[in-house]
Protein backbone atom coordinates (compact mmCIF):
# COMPACT_ATOMS: atom_id res chain seq x y z
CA UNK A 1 -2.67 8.34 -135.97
CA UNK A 2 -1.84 5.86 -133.30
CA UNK A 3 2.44 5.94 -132.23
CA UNK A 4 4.63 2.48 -131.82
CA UNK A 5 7.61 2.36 -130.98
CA UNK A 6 7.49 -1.46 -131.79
CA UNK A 7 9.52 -4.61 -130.11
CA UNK A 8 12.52 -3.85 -132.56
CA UNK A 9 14.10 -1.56 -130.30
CA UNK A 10 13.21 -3.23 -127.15
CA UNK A 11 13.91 -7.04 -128.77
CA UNK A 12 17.05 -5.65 -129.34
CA UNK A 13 18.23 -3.94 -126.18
CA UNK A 14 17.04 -7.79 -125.02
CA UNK A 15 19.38 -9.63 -127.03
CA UNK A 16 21.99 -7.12 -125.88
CA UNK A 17 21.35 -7.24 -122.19
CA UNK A 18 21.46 -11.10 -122.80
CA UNK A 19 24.62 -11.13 -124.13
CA UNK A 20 26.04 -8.70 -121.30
CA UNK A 21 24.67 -10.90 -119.00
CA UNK A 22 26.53 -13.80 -120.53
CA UNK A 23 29.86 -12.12 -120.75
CA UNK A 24 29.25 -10.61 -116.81
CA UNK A 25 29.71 -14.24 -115.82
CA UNK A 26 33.10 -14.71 -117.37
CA UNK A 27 34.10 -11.91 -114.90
CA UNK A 28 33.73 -14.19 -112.08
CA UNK A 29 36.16 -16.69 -114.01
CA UNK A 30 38.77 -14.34 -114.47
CA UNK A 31 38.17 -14.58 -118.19
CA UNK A 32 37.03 -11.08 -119.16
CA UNK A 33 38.80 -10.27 -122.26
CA UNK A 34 39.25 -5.96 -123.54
CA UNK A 35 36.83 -6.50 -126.47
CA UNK A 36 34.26 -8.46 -124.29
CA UNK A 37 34.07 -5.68 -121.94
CA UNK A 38 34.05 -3.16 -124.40
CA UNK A 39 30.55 -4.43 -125.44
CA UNK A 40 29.23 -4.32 -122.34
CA UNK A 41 29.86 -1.28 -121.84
CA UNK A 42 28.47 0.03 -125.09
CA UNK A 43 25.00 -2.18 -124.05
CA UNK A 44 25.08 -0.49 -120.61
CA UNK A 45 24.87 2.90 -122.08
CA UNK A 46 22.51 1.58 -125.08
CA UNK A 47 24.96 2.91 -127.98
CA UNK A 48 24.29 0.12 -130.08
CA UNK A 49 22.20 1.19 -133.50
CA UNK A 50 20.24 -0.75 -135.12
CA UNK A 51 19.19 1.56 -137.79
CA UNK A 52 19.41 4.83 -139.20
CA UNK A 53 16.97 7.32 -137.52
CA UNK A 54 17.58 10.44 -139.22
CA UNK A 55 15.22 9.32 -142.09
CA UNK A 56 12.53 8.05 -139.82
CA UNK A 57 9.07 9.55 -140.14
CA UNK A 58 8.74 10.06 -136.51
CA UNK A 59 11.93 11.07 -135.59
CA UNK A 60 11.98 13.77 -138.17
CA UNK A 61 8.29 15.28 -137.09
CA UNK A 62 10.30 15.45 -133.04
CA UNK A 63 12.42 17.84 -134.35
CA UNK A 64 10.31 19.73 -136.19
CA UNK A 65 8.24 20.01 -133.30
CA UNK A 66 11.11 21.96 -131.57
CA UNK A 67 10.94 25.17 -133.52
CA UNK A 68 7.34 25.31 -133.64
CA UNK A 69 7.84 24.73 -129.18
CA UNK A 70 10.54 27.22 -129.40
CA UNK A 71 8.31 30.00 -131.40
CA UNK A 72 5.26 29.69 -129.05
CA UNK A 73 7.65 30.07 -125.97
CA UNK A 74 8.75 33.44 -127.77
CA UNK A 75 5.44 34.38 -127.32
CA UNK A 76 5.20 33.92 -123.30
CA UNK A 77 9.05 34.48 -122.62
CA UNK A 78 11.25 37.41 -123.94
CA UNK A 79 12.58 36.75 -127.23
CA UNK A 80 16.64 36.74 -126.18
CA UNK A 81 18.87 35.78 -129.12
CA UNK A 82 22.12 34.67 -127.83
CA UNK A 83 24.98 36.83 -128.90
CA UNK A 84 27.40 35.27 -131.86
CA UNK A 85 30.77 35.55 -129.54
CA UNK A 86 28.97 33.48 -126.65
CA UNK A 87 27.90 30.62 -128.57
CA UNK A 88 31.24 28.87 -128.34
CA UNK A 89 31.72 30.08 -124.18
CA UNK A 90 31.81 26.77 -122.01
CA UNK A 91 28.37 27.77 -120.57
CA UNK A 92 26.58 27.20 -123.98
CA UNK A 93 28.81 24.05 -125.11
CA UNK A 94 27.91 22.51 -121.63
CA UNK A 95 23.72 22.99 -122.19
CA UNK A 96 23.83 22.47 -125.61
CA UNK A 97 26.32 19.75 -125.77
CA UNK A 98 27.24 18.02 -123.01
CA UNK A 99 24.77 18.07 -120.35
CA UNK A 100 22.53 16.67 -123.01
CA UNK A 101 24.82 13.71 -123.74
CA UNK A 102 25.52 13.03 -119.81
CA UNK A 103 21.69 13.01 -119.26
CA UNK A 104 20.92 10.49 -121.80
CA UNK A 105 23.23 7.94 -121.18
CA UNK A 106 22.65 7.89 -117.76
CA UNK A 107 18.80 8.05 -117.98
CA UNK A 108 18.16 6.78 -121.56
CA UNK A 109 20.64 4.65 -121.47
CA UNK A 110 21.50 3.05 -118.39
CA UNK A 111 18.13 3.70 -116.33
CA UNK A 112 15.59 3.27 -118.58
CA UNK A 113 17.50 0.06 -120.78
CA UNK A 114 17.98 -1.47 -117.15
CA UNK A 115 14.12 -0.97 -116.25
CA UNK A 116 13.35 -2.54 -120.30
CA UNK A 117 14.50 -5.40 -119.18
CA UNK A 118 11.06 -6.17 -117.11
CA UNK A 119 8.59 -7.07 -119.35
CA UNK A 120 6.40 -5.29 -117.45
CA UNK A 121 8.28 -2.22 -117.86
CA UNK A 122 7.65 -2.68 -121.54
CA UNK A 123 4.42 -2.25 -121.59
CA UNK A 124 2.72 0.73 -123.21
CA UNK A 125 0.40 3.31 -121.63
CA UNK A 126 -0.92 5.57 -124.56
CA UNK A 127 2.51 4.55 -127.18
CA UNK A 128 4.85 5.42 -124.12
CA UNK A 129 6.53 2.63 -122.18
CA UNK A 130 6.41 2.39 -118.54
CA UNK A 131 9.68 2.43 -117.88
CA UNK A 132 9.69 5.66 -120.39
CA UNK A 133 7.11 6.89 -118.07
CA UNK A 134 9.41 6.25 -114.66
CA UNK A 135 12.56 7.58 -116.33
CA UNK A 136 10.72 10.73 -117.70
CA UNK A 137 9.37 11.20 -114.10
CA UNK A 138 13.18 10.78 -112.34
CA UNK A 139 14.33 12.95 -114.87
CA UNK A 140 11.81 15.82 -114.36
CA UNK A 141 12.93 15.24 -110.63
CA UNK A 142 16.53 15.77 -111.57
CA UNK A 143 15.72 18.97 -112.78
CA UNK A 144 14.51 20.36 -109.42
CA UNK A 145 17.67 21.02 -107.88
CA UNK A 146 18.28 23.51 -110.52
CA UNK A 147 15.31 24.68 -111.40
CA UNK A 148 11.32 25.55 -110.87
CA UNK A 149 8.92 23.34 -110.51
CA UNK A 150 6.60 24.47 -112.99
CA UNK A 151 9.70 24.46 -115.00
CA UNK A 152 10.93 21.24 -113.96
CA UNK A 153 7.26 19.42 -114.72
CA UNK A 154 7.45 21.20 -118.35
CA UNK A 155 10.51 19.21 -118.95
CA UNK A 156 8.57 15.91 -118.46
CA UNK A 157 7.03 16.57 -122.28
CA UNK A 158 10.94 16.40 -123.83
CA UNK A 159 11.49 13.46 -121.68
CA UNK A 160 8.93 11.47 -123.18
CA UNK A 161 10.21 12.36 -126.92
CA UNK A 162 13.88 11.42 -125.70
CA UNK A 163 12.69 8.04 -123.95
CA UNK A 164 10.13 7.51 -127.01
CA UNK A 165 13.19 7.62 -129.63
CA UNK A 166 15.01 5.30 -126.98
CA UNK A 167 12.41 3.06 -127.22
CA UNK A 168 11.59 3.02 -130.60
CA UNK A 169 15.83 2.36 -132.16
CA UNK A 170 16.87 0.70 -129.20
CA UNK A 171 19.52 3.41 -128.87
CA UNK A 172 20.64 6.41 -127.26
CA UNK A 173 21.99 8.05 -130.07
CA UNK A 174 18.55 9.19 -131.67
CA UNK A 175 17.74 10.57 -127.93
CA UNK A 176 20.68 12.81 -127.69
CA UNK A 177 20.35 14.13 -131.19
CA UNK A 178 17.20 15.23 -130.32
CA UNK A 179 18.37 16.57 -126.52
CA UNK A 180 20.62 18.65 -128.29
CA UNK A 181 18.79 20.00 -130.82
CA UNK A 182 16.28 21.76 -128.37
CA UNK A 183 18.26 22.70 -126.00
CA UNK A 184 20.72 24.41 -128.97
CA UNK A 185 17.67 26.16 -130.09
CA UNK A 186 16.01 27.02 -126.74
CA UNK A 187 19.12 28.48 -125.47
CA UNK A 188 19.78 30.45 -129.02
CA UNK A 189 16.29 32.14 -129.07
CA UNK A 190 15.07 32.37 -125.64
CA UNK A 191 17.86 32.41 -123.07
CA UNK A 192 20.39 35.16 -122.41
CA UNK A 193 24.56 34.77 -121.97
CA UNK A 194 23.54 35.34 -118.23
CA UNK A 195 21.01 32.71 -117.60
CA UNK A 196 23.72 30.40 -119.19
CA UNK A 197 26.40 32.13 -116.61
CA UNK A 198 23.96 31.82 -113.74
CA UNK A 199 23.08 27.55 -114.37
């Protein structure tokens, strides 16, 4: 079964960055309008959508594919349920929720739809883009100052998914869904209240 993400996303952030870049040289006039940059705001961060996601094939076999990662991990790592009361502390809103959204705006959204705009960034190496690839790799980076490397290099595979999704809707939205979903389960199953009081 060979994966495509297909030019629909990518034509799309195109036509977006196009008409950013057309209402970017109003600023220079003075005539920037609320509305105008409104929209170029939501293109920065690549929150446009061009369709729904939830019912796409692909989409739906990513998340399925994160309690079958979660299970196996049980199997290496100790099997740490989160207790009920901790689930709405700040330490497991800020993994599950928004440390997920930060991350993919800034690098599904504004670094990899800025590298997109090459059109050699948008070409494919095995159904991943290159500039999926270079974001992925920053990303896993990121994750360094925080973390192991062994750990930080595992994070490269949910990278891919989350730059894959970005690719394929043109949108950041189906990324973060999908951020949040694993980390919500990881931290539920496999991580303690103290790792989450520790990060």
């Amino acid at each position: 079964m060979r994966l495509s993400f297909g030019t629909r996303g990518i034509s799309l952030q195109k036509k977006l960055h196009s008409a950013c870049m057309i209402e970017m040289q109003g600023v220079s006039s003075g005539l920037l309008s609320l509305p105008n940059h409104s929209a170029q705001v939501v293109a920065l961060l690549g929150l446009r959508l061009a369709r729904p996601f939830h019912r796409d094939f692909i989409f739906l076999f990513l998340v399925a594919l994160g309690p079958i990662v979660w299970f196996s991990l049980i199997e290496f790592l100790a099997f740490q349920p989160l207790p009920w009361y901790a689930i709405w502390s700040m330490g497991f809103l800020s993994v599950a929720l928004w440390q997920p959204l930060f991350e993919e705006l800034l690098f599904r959204g504004i670094v990899q739809g800025h590298l997109l705009q090459s059109r050699s960034m948008q070409k494919t190496w095995f159904g991943l883009s290159i500039s999926n690839l270079l974001t992925s790799c920053l990303f896993s980076l990121a994750h360094l100052a925080n973390h192991s490397i062994s750990w930080s290099l595992l994070v490269l595979i949910p990278s891919l998914c989350f730059g894959f999704v970005q690719d394929r809707f043109g949108s950041v939205y189906p990324s973060i869904s999908l951020h949040t979903f694993y980390n919500s389960g990881y931290f539920l199953l496999i991580s303690n209240a103290t790792s989450l009081n520790a990060g």
